[in-house]
N, C-alpha and C. Protein backbone atom coordinates (compact mmCIF):
# COMPACT_ATOMS: atom_id res chain seq x y z
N UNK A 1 100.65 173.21 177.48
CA UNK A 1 100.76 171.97 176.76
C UNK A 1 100.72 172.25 175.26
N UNK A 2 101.84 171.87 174.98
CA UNK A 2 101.95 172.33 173.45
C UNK A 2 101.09 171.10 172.16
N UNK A 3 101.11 171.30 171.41
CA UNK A 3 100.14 170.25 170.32
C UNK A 3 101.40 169.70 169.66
N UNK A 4 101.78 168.46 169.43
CA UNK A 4 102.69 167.99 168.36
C UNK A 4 102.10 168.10 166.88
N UNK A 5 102.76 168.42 166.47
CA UNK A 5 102.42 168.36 164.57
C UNK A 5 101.68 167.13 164.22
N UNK A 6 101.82 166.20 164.79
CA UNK A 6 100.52 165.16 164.20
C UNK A 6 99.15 165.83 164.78
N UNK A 7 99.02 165.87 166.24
CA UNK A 7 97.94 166.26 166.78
C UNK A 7 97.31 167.54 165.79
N UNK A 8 98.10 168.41 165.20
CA UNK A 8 97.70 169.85 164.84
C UNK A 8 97.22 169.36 163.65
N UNK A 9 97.90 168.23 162.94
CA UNK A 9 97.37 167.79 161.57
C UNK A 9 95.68 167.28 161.74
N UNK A 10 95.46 166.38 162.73
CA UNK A 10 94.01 165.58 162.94
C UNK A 10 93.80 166.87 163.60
N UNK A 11 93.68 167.70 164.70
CA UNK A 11 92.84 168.63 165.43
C UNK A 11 92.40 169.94 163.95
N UNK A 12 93.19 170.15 163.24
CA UNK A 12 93.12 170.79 161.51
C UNK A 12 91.57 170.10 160.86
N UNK A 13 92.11 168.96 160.35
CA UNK A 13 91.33 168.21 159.73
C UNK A 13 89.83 168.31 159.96
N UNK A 14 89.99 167.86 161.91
CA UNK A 14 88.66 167.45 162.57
C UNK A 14 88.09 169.33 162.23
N UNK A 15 88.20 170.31 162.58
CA UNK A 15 87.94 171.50 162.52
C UNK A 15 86.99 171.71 160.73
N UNK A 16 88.33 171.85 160.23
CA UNK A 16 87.90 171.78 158.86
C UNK A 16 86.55 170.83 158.55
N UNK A 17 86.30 169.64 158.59
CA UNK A 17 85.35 168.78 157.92
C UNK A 17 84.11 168.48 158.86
N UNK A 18 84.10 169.06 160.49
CA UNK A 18 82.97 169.03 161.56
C UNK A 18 82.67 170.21 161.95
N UNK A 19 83.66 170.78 162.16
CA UNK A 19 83.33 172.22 163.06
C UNK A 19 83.10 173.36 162.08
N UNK A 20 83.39 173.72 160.51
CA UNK A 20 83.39 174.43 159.59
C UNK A 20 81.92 174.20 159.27
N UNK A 21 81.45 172.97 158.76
CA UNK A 21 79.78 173.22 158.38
C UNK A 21 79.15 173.50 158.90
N UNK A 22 79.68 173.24 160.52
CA UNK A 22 78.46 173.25 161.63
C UNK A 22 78.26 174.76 161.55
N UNK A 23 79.13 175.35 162.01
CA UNK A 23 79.30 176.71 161.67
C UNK A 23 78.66 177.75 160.94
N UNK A 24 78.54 177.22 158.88
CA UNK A 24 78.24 177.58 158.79
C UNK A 24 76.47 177.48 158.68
N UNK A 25 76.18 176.23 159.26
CA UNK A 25 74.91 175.85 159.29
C UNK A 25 74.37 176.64 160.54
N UNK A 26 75.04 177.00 161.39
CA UNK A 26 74.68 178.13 162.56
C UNK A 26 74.26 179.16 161.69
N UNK A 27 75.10 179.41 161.25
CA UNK A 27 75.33 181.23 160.71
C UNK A 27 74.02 181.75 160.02
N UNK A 28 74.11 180.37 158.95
CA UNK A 28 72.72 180.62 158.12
C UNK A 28 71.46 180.75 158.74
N UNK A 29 71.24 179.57 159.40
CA UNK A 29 70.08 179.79 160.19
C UNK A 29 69.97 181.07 161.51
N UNK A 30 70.80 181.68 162.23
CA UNK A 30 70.63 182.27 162.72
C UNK A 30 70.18 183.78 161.81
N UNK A 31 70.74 184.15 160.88
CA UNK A 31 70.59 184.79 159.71
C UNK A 31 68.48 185.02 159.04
N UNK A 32 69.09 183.64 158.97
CA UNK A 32 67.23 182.88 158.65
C UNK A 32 65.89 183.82 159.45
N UNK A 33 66.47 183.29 161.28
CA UNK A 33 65.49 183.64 162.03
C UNK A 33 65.10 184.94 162.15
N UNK A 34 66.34 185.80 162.25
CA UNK A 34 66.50 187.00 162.47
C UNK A 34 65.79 187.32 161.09
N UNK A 35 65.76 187.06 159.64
CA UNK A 35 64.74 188.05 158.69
C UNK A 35 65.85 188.23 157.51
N UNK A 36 65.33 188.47 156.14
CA UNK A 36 66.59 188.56 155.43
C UNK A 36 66.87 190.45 155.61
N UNK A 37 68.36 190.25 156.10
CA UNK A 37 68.60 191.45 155.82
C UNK A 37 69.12 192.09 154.11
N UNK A 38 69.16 193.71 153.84
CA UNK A 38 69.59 193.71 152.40
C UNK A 38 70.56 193.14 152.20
N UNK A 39 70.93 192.63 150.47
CA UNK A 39 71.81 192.13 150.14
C UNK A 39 73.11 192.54 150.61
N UNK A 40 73.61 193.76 150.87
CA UNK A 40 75.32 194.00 150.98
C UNK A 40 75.02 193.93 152.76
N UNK A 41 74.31 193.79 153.62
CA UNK A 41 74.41 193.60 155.06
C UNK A 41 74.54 192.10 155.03
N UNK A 42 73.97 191.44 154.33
CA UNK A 42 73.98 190.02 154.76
C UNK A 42 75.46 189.75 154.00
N UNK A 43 75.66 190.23 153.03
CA UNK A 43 77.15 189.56 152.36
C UNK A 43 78.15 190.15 153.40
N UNK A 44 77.92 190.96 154.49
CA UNK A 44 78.90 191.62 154.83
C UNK A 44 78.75 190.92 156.36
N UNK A 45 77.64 190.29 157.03
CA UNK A 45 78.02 189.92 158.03
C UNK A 45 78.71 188.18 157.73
N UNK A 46 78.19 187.59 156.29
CA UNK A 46 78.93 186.58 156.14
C UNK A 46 80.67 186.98 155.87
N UNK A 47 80.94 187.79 155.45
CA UNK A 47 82.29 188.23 155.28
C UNK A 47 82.81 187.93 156.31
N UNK A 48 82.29 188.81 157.24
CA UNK A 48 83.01 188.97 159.17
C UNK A 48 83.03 187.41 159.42
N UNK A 49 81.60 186.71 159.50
CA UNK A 49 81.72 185.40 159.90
C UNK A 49 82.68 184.40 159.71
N UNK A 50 82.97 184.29 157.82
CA UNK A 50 83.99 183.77 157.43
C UNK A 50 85.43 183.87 158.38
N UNK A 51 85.55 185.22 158.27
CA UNK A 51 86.71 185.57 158.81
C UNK A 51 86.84 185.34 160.54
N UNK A 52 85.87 185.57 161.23
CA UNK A 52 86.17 185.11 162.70
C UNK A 52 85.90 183.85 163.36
N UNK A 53 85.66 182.97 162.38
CA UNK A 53 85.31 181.88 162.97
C UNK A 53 86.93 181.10 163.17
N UNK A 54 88.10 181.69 161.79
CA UNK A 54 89.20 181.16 161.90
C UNK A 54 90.02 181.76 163.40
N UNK A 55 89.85 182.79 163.76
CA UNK A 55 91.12 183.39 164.91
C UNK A 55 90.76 182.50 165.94
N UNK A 56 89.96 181.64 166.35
CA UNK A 56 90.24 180.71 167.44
C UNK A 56 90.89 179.52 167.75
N UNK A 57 91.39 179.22 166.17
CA UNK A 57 91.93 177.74 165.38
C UNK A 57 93.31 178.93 164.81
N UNK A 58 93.54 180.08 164.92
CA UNK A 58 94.72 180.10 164.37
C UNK A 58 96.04 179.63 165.14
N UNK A 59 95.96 179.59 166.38
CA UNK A 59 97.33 178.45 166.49
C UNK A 59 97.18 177.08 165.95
N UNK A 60 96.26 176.72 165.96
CA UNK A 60 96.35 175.23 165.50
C UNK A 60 96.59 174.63 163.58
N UNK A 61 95.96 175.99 163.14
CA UNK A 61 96.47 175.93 161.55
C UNK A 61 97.72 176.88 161.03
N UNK A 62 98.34 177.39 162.10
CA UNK A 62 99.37 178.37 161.92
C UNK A 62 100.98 176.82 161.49
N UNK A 63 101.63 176.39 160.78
CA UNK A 63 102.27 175.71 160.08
C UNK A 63 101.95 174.63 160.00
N UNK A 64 100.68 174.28 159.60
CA UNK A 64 100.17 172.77 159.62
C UNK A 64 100.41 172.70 157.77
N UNK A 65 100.64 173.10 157.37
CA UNK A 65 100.96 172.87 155.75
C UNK A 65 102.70 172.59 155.24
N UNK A 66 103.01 173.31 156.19
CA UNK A 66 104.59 173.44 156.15
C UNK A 66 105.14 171.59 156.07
N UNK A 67 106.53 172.38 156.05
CA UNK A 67 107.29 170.37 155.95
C UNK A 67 107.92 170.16 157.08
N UNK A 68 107.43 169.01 157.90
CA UNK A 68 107.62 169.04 159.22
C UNK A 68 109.72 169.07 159.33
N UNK A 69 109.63 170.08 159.67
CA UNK A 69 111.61 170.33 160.00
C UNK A 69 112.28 168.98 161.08
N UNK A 70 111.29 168.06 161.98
CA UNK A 70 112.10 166.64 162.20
C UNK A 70 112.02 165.77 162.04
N UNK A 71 110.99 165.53 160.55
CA UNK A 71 111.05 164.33 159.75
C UNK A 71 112.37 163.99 158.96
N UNK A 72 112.28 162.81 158.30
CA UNK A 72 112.82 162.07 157.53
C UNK A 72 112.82 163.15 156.30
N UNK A 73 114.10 163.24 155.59
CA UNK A 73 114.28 163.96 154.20
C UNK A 73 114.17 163.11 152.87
């Protein structure tokens, strides 16, 4: 079942402005419990974090910026 370009626009959105803080409000606190690690371990597991939280949403933000090709010109 494929996503239509509206759906990818709101399923984008909803990601971005619910599922992104939550995220990183996980991250931190899990971070928290566990103890501060040194400065370049902790910048470096936020690095990774940043970065893998997107590959599960990359079909869904993969041409959501683009100009939809069967709209109106």
């Amino acid at each position: 079942m494929a996503l239509t370009r509206t759906q990818k626009k709101r399923w984008a959105l909803v990601i971005l402005l619910v599922g992104l803080p939550v995220y990183v409000i996980v991250a931190v606190t899990i971070l928290n419990v566990l103890g501060r690690p040194p400065l370049w371990v902790e910048f470096g597991v936020y690095v990774a974090l940043g970065v893998l939280w997107v590959l599960p949403f990359k079909a869904i933000f993969q041409g959501v910026g683009r100009e939809d090709p069967d709209g109106d010109r």
